[in-house]
C-alpha atoms as a PDB file:
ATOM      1  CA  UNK A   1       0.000   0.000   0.000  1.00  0.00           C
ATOM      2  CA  UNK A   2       1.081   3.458  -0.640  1.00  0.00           C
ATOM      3  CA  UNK A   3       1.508   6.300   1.730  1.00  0.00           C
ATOM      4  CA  UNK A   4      -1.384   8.874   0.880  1.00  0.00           C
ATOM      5  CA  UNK A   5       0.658  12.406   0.102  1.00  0.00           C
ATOM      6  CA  UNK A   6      -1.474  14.975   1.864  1.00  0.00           C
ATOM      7  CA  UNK A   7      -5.059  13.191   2.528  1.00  0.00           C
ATOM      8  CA  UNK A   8      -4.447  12.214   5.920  1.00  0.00           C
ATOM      9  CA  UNK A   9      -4.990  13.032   9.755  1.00  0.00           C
ATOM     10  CA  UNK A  10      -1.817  14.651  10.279  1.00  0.00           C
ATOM     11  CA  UNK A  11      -2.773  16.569   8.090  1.00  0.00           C
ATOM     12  CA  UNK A  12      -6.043  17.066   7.934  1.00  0.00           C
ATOM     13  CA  UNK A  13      -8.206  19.953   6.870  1.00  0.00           C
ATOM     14  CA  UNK A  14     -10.787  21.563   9.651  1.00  0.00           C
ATOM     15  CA  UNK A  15     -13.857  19.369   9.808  1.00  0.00           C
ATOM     16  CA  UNK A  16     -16.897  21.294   9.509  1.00  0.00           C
ATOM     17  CA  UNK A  17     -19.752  20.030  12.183  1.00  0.00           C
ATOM     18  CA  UNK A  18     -22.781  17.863  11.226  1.00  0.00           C
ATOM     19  CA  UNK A  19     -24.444  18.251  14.440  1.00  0.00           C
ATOM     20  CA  UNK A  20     -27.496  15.418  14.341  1.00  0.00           C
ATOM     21  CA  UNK A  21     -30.266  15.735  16.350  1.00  0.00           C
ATOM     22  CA  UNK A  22     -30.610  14.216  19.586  1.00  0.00           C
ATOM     23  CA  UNK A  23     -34.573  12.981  20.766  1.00  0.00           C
ATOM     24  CA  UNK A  24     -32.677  11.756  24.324  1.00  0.00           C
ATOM     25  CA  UNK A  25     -33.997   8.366  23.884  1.00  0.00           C
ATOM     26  CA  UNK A  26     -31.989   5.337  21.815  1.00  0.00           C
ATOM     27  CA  UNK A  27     -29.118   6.756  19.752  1.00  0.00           C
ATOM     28  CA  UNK A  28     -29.522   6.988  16.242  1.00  0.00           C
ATOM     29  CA  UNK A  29     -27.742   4.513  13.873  1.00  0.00           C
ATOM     30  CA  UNK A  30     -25.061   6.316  11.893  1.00  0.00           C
ATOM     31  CA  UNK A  31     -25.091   6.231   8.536  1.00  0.00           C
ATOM     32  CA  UNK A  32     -22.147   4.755   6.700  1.00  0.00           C
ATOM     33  CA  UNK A  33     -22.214   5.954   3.095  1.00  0.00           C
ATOM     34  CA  UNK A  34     -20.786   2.507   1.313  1.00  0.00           C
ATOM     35  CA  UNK A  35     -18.672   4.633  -1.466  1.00  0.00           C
ATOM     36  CA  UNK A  36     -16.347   1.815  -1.564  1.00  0.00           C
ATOM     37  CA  UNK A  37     -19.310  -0.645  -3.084  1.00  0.00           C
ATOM     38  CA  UNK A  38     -19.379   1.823  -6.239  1.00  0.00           C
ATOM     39  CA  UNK A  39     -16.219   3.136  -6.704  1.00  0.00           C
ATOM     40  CA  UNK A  40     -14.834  -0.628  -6.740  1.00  0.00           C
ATOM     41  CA  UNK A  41     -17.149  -0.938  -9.609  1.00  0.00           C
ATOM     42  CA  UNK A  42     -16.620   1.639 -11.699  1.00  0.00           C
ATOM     43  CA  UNK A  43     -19.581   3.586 -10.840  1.00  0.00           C
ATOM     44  CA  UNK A  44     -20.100   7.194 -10.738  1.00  0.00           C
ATOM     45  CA  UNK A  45     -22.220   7.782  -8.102  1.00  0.00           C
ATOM     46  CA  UNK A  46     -25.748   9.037  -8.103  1.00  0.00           C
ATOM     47  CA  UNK A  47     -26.371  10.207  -4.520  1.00  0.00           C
ATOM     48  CA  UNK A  48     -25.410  13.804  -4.757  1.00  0.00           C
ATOM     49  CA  UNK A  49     -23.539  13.124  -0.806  1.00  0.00           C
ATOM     50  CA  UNK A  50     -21.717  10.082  -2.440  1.00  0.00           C
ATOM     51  CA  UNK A  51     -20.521  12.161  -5.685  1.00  0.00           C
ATOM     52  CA  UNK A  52     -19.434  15.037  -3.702  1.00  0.00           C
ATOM     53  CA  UNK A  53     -17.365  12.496  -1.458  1.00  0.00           C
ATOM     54  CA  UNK A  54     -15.990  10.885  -4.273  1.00  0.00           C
ATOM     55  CA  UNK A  55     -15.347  13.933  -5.901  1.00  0.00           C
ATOM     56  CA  UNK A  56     -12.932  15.173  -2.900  1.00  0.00           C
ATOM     57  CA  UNK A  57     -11.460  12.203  -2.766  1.00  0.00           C
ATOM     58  CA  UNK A  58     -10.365  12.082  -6.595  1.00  0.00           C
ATOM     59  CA  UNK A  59      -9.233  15.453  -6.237  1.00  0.00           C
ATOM     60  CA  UNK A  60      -7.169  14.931  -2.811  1.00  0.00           C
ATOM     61  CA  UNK A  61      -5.336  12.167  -3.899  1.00  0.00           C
ATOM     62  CA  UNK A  62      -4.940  12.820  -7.051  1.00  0.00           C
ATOM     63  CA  UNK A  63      -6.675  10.551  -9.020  1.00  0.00           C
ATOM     64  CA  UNK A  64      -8.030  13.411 -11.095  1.00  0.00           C
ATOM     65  CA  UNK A  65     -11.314  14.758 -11.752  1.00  0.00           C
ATOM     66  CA  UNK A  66     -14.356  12.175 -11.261  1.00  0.00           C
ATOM     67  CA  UNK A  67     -15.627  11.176 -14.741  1.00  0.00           C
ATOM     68  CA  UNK A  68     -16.259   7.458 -16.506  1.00  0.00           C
ATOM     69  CA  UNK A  69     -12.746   6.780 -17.306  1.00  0.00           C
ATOM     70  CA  UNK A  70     -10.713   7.966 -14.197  1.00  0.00           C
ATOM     71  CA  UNK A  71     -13.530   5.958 -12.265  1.00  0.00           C
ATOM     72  CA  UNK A  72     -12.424   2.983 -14.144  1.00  0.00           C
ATOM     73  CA  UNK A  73      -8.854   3.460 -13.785  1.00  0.00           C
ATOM     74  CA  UNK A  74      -9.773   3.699  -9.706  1.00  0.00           C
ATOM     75  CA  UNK A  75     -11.675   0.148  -9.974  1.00  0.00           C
ATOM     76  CA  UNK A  76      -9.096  -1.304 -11.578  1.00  0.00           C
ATOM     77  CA  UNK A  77      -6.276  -0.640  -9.644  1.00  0.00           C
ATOM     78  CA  UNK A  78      -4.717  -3.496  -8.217  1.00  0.00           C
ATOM     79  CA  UNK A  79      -4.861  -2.108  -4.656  1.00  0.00           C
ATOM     80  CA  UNK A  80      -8.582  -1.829  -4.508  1.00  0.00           C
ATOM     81  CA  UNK A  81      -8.863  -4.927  -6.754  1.00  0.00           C
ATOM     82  CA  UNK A  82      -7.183  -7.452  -4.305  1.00  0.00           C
ATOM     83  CA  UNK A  83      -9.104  -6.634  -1.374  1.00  0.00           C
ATOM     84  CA  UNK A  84     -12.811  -5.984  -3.293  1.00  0.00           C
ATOM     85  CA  UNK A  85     -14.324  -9.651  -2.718  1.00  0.00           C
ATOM     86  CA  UNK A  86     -12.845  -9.807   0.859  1.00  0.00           C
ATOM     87  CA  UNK A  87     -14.287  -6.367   1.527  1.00  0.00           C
ATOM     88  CA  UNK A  88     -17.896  -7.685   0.165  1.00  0.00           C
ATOM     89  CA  UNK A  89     -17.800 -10.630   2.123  1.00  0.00           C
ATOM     90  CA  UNK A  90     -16.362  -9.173   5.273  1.00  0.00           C
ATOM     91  CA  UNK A  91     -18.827  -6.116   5.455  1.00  0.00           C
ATOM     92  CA  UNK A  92     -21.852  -6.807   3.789  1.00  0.00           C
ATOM     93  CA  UNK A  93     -23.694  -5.456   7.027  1.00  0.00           C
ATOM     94  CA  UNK A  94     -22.655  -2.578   8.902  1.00  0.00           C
ATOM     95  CA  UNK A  95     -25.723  -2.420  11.624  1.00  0.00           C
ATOM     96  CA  UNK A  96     -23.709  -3.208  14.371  1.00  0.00           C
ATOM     97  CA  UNK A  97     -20.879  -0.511  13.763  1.00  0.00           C
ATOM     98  CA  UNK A  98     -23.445   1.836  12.540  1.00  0.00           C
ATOM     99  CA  UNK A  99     -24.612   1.228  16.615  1.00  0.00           C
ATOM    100  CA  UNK A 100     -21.894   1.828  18.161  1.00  0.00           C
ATOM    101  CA  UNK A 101     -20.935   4.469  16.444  1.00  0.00           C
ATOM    102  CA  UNK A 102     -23.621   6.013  16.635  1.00  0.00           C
ATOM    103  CA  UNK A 103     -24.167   6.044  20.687  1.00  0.00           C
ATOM    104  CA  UNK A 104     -20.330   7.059  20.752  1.00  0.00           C
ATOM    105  CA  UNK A 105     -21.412  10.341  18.887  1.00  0.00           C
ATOM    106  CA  UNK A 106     -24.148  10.864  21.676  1.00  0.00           C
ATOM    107  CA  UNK A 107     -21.688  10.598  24.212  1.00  0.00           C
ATOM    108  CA  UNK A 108     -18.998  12.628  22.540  1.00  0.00           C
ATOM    109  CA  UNK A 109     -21.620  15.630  21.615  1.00  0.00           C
ATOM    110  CA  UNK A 110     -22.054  15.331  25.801  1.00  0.00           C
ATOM    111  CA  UNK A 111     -18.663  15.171  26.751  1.00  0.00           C
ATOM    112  CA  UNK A 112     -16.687  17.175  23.995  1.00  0.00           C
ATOM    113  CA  UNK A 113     -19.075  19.674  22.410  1.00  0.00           C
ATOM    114  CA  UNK A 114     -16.230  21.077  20.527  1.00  0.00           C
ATOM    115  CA  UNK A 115     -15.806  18.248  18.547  1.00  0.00           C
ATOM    116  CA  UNK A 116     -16.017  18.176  14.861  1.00  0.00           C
ATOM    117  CA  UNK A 117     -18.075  15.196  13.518  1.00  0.00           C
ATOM    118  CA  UNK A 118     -18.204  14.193   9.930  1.00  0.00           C
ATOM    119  CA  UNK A 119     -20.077  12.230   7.661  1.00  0.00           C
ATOM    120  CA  UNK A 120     -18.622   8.891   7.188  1.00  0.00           C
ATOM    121  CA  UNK A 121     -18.188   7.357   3.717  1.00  0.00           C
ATOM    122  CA  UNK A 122     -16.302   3.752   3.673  1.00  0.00           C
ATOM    123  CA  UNK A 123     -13.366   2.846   0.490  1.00  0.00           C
ATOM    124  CA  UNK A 124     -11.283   0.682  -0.018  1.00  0.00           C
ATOM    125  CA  UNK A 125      -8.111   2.551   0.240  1.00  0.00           C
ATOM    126  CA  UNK A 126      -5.104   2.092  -1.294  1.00  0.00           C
ATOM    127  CA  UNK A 127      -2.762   3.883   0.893  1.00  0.00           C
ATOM    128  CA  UNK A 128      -1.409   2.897   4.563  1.00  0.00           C
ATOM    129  CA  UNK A 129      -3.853   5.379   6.520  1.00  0.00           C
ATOM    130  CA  UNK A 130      -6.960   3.377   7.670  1.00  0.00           C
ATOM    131  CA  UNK A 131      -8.851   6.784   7.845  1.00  0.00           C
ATOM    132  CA  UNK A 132      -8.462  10.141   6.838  1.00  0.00           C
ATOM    133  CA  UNK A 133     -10.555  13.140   6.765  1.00  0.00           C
ATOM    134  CA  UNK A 134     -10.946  16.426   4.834  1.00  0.00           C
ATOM    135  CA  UNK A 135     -13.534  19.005   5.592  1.00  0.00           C
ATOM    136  CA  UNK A 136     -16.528  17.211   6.805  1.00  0.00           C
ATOM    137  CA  UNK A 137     -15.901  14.476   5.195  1.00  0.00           C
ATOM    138  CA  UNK A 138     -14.364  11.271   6.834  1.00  0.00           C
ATOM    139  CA  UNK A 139     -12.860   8.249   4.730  1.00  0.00           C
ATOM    140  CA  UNK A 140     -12.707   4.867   6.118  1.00  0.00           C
ATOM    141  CA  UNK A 141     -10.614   2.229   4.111  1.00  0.00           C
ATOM    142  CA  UNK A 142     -12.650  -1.101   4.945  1.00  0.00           C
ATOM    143  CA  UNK A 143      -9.639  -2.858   3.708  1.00  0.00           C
ATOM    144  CA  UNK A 144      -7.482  -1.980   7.174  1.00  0.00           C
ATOM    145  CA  UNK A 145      -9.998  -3.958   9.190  1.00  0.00           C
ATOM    146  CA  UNK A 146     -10.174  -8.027   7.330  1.00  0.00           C
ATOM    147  CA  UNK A 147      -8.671 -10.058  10.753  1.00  0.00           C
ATOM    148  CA  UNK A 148      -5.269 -10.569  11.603  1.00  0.00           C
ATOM    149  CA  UNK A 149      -5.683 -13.658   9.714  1.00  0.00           C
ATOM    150  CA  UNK A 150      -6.419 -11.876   6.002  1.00  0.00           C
ATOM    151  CA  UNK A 151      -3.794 -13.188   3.835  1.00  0.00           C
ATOM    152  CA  UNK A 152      -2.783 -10.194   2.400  1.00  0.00           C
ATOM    153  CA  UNK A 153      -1.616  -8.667   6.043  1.00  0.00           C
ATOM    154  CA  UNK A 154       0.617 -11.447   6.160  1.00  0.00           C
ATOM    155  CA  UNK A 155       3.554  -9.043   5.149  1.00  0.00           C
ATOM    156  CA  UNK A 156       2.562  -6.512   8.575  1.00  0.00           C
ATOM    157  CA  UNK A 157       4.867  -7.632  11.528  1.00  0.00           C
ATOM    158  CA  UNK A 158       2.363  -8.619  14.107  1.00  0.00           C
ATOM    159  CA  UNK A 159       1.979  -5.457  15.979  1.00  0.00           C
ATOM    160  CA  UNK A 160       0.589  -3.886  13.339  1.00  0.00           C
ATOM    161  CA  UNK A 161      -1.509  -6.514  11.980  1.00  0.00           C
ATOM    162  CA  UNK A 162      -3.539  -6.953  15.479  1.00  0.00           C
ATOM    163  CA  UNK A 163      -5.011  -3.281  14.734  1.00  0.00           C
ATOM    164  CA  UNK A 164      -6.423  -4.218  11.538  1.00  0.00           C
ATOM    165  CA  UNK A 165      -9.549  -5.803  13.113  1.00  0.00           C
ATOM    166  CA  UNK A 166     -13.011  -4.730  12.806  1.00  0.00           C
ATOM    167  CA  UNK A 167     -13.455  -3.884  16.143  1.00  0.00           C
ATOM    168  CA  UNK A 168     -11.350  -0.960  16.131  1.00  0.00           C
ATOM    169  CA  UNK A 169     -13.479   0.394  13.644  1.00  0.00           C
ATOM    170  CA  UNK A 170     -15.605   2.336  15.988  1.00  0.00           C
ATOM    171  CA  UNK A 171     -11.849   3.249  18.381  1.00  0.00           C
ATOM    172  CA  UNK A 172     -10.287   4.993  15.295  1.00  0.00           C
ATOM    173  CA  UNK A 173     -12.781   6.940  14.185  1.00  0.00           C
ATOM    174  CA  UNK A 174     -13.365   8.425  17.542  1.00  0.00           C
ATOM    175  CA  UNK A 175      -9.639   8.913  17.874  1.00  0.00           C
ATOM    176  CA  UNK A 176      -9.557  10.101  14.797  1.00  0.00           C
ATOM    177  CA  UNK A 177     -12.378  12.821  15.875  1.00  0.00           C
ATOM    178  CA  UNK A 178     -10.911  13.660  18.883  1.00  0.00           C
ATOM    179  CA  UNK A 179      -7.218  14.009  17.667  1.00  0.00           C
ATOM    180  CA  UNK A 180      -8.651  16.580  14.892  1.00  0.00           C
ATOM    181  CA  UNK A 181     -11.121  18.361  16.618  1.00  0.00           C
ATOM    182  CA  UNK A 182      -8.665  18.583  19.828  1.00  0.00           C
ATOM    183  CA  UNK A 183      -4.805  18.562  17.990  1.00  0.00           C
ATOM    184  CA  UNK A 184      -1.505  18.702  20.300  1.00  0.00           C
ATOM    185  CA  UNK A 185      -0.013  22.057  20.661  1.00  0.00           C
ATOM    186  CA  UNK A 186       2.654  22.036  22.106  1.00  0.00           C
ATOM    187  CA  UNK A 187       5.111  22.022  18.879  1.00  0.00           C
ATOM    188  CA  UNK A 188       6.501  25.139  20.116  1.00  0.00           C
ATOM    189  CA  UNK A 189       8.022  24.297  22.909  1.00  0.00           C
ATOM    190  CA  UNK A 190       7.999  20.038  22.416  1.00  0.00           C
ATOM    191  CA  UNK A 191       8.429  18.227  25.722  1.00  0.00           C
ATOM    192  CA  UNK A 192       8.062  14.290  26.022  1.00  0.00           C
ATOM    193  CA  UNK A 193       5.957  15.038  29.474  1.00  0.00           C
ATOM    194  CA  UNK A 194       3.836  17.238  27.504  1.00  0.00           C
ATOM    195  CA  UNK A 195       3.170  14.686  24.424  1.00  0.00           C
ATOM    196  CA  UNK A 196       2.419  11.896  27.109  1.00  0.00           C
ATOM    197  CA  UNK A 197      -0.077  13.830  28.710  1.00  0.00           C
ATOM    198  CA  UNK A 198      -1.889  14.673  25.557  1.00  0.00           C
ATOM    199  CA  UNK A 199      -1.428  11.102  24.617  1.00  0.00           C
ATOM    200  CA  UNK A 200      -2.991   9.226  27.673  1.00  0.00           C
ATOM    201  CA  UNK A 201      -5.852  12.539  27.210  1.00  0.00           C
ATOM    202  CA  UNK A 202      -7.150  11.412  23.813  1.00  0.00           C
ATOM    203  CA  UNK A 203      -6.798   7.746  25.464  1.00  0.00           C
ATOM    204  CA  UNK A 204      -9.447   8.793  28.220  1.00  0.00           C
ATOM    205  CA  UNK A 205     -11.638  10.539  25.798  1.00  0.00           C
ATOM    206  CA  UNK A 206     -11.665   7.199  23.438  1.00  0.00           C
ATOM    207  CA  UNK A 207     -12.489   5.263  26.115  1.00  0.00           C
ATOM    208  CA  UNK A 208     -14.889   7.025  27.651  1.00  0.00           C
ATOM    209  CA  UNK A 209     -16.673   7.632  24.624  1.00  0.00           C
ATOM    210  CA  UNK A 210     -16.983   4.400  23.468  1.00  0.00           C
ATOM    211  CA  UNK A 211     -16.795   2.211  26.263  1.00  0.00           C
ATOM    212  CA  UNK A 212     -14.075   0.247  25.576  1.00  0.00           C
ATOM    213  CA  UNK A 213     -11.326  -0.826  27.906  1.00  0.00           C
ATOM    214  CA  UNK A 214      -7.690   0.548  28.137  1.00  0.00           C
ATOM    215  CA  UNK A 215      -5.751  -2.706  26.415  1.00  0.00           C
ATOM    216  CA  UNK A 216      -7.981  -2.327  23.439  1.00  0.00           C
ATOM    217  CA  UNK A 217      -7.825   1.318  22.894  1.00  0.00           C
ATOM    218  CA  UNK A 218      -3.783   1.676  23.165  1.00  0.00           C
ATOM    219  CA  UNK A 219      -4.244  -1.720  20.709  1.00  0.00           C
ATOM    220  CA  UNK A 220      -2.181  -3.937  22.845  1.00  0.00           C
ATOM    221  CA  UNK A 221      -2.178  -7.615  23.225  1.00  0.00           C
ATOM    222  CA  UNK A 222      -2.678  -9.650  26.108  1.00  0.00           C
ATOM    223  CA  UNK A 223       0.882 -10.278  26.328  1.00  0.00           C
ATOM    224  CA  UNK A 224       2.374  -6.822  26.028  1.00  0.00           C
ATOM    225  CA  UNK A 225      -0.715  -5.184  28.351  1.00  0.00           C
ATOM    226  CA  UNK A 226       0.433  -7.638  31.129  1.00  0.00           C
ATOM    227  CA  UNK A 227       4.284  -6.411  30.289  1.00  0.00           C
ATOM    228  CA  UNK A 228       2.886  -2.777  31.064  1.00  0.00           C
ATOM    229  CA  UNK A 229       1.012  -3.259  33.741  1.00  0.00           C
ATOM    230  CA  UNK A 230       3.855  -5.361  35.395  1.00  0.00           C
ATOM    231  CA  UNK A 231       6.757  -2.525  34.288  1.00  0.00           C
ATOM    232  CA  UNK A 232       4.832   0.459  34.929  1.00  0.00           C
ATOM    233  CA  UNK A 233       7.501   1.774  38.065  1.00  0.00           C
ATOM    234  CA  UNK A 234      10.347   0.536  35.841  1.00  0.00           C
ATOM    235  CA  UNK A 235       9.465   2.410  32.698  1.00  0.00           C
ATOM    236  CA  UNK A 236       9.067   5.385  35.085  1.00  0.00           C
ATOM    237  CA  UNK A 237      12.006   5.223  36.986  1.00  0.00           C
ATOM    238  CA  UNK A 238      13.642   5.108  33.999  1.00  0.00           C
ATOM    239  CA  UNK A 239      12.256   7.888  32.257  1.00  0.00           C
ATOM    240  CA  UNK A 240      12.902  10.259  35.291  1.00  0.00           C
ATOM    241  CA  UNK A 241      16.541   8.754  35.981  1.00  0.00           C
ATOM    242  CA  UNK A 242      17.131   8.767  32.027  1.00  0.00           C
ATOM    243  CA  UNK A 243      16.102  12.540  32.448  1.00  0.00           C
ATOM    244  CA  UNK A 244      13.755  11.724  29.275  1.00  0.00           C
ATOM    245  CA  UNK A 245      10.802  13.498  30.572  1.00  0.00           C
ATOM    246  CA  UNK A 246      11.574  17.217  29.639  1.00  0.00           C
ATOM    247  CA  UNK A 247      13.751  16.357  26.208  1.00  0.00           C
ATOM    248  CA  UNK A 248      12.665  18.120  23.328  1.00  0.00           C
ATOM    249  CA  UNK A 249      14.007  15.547  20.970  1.00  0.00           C
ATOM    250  CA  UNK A 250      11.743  14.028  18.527  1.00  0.00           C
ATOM    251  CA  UNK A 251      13.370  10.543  18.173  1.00  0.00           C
ATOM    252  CA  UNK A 252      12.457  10.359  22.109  1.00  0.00           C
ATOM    253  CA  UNK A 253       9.217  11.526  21.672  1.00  0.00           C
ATOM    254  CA  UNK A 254       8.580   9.190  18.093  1.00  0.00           C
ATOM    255  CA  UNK A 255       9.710   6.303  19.960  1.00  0.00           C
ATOM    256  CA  UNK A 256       7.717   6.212  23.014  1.00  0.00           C
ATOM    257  CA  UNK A 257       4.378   7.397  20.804  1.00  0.00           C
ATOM    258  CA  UNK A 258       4.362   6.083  17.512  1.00  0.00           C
ATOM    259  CA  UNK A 259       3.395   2.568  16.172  1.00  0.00           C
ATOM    260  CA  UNK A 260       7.001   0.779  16.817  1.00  0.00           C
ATOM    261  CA  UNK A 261       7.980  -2.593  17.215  1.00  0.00           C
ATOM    262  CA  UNK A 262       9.246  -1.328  20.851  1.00  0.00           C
ATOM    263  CA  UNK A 263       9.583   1.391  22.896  1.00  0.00           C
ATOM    264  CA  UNK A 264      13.135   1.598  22.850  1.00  0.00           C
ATOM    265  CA  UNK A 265      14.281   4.528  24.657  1.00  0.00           C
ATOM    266  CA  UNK A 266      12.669   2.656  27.631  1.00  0.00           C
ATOM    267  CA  UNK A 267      14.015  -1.063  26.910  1.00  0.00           C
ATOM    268  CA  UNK A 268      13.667  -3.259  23.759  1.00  0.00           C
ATOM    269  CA  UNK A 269      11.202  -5.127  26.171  1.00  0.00           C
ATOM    270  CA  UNK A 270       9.094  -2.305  26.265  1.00  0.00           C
ATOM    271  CA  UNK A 271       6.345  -3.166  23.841  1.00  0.00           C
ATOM    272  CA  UNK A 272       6.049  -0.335  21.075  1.00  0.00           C
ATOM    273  CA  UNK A 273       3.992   3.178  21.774  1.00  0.00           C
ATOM    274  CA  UNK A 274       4.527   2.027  25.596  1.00  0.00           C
ATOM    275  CA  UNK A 275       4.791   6.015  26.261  1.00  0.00           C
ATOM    276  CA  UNK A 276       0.857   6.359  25.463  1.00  0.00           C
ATOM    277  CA  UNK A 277       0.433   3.691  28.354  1.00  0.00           C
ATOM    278  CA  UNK A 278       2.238   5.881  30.895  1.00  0.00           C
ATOM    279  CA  UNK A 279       0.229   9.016  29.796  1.00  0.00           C
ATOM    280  CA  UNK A 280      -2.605   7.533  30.332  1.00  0.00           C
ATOM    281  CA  UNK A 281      -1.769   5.885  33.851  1.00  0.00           C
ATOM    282  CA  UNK A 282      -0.266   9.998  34.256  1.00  0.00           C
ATOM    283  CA  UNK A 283      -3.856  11.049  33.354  1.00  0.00           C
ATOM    284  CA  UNK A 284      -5.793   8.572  35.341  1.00  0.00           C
ATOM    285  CA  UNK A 285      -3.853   9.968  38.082  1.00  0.00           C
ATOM    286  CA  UNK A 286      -4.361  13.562  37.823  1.00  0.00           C
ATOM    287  CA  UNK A 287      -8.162  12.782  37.634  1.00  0.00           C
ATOM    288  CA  UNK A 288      -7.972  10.597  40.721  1.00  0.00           C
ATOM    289  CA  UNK A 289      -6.274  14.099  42.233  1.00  0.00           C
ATOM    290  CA  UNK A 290      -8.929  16.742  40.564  1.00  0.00           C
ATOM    291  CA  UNK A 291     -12.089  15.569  40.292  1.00  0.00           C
ATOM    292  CA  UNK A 292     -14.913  16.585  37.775  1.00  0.00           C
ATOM    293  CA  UNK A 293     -12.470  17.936  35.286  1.00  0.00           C
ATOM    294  CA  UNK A 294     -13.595  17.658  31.929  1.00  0.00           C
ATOM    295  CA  UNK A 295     -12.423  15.693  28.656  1.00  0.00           C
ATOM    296  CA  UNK A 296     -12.262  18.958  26.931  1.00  0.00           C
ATOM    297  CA  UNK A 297      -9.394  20.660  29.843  1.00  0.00           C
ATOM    298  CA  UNK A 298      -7.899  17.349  29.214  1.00  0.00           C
ATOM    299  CA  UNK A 299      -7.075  17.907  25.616  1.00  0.00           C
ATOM    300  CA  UNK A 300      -6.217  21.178  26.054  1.00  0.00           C
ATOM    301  CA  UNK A 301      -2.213  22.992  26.308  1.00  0.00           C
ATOM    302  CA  UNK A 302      -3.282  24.482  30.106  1.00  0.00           C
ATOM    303  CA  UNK A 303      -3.288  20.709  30.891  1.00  0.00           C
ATOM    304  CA  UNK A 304      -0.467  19.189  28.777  1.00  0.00           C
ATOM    305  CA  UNK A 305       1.538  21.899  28.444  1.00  0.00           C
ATOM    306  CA  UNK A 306       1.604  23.027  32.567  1.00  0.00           C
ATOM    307  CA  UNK A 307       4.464  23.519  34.699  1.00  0.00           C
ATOM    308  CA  UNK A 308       2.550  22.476  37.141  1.00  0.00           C
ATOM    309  CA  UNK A 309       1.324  19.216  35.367  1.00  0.00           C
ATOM    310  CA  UNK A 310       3.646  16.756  37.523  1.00  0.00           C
ATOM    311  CA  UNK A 311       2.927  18.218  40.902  1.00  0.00           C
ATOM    312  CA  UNK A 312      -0.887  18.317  40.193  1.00  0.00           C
ATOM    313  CA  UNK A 313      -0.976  14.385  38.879  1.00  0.00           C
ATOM    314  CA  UNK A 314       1.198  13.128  41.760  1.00  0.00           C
ATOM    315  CA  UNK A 315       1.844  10.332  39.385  1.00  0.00           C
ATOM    316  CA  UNK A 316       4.207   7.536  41.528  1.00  0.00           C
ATOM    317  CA  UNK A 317       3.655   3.972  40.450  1.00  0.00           C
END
């Protein structure tokens, strides 16, 4: 798969609101415009929603603009054309994500009223990102969520393939939400305390919002969550004695956040993104310290960004 150039959430366009009404009673289903059943056809679509998606997406990735032809060229690629008939089969019912996803957006117009939701349109996507997002419109590649088991993820090393499940479907789009609506600001000034904090917020926010645990949010398995839980005063300790915690230096920061095989400023024991673990164990205890503060201080630089952040959490595991 290739790397999308500019379509994706780091570096994503604002997301303008669709605000849905609320009747206070069951949650409405969400609707998930299936884009990726006509595109992978060759169809132009009717729907004046699914044209206009289709439309940005042509445009934003630069498959040019959205007539017969180009279409064709899209269906025929072989990226979307090795995953089409495992896409079919996989998702030809989305009721039960259209659920959740839908009583996640009830809870996340309660608890973070400044977020930004889109409409959802599903693709097959031929680049690496399993969503990305432009204006108010969010793209979902179905693709990124066949089973550990789909034969064509037998290439991922195994920490990436166990996020490619369709469970997470609901997770990342909320993250995804959250981390656009709510971005980290503290690139003036980069700290590895700060980044952890902001982390371990958008961790809480994802898990209260759709009620799923911590191990399944962070994406860990069983194995590597037990690791965690079992090294938490270790991976401190050495973060304070390492005097990690206040470096600006983006390999720190990269290697304790982002999806790696470890975390290996910590220990190549440490499984990977094992700094988004602490941040959230750093939240949890700052909440436990300050109660009733909301998801939205949270994910904002007076939280992440304070002086005062480490004194305030009393964070000693």
């Amino acid at each position: 798969m290739k790397r999308v150039r500019a379509c994706y959430i780091a570096s994503v366009m604002s997301i303008a609101a669709l605000v849905l009404p609320s009747c206070g009673g069951r949650s409405e289903d969400v609707t998930l415009y299936r884009l990726d059943a006509e595109l992978s056809r060759g169809i132009i679509p009717e729907d004046s929603l699914m044209y206009m998606a289709a439309e940005k997406l042509f445009d934003m990735c630069g498959y040019g603009p959205l007539y017969q032809l180009s279409v064709g060229d899209y269906a025929d690629k072989p990226s979307i054309v090795e995953h089409k008939d495992a896409v079919e089969r996989e998702f030809s019912d989305l009721t039960a994500e259209s659920r959740a996803i839908g009583k996640a957006f009830d809870r996340m117009r309660e608890e973070l009223p400044g977020a930004e939701i889109p409409r959802l349109f599903t693709i097959i996507s031929p680049y690496t990102q399993s969503i990305f997002v432009a204006d108010s419109i969010m793209y979902i590649g179905l693709n990124h969520y066949l089973g550990t088991s789909y034969e064509m993820y037998e290439y991922f090393p195994d920490y990436v393939r166990r996020l490619k499940v369709r469970p997470r479907i609901p997770v990342d789009i909320v993250e995804a939400i959250v981390r656009t609506s709510y971005p980290y600001k503290g690139e003036e000034y980069p700290q590895t305390i700060s980044r952890l904090a902001y982390e371990g917020a958008v961790a809480e926010a994802v898990m209260r919002i759709t009620g799923r645990d911590e191990a399944m949010v962070l994406g860990y398995a069983d194995k590597d969550y037990l690791w965690l839980r079992d090294n938490e005063h270790n991976m401190w300790e050495t973060l304070v004695s390492r005097r990690l915690l206040f470096s600006s230096d983006n390999t720190v920061i990269r290697s304790l956040v982002g999806v790696n095989p470890c975390s290996s400023v910590i220990s190549s024991e440490a499984p990977g993104w094992a700094g988004r673990y602490i941040g959230h164990r750093l939240v949890n205890s700052y909440l436990s310290r300050n109660k009733g503060t909301t998801l939205e201080t949270l994910l904002s630089p007076g939280f992440y960004t304070s002086p005062d952040l480490l004194k305030d959490a009393g964070y000693n595991p």
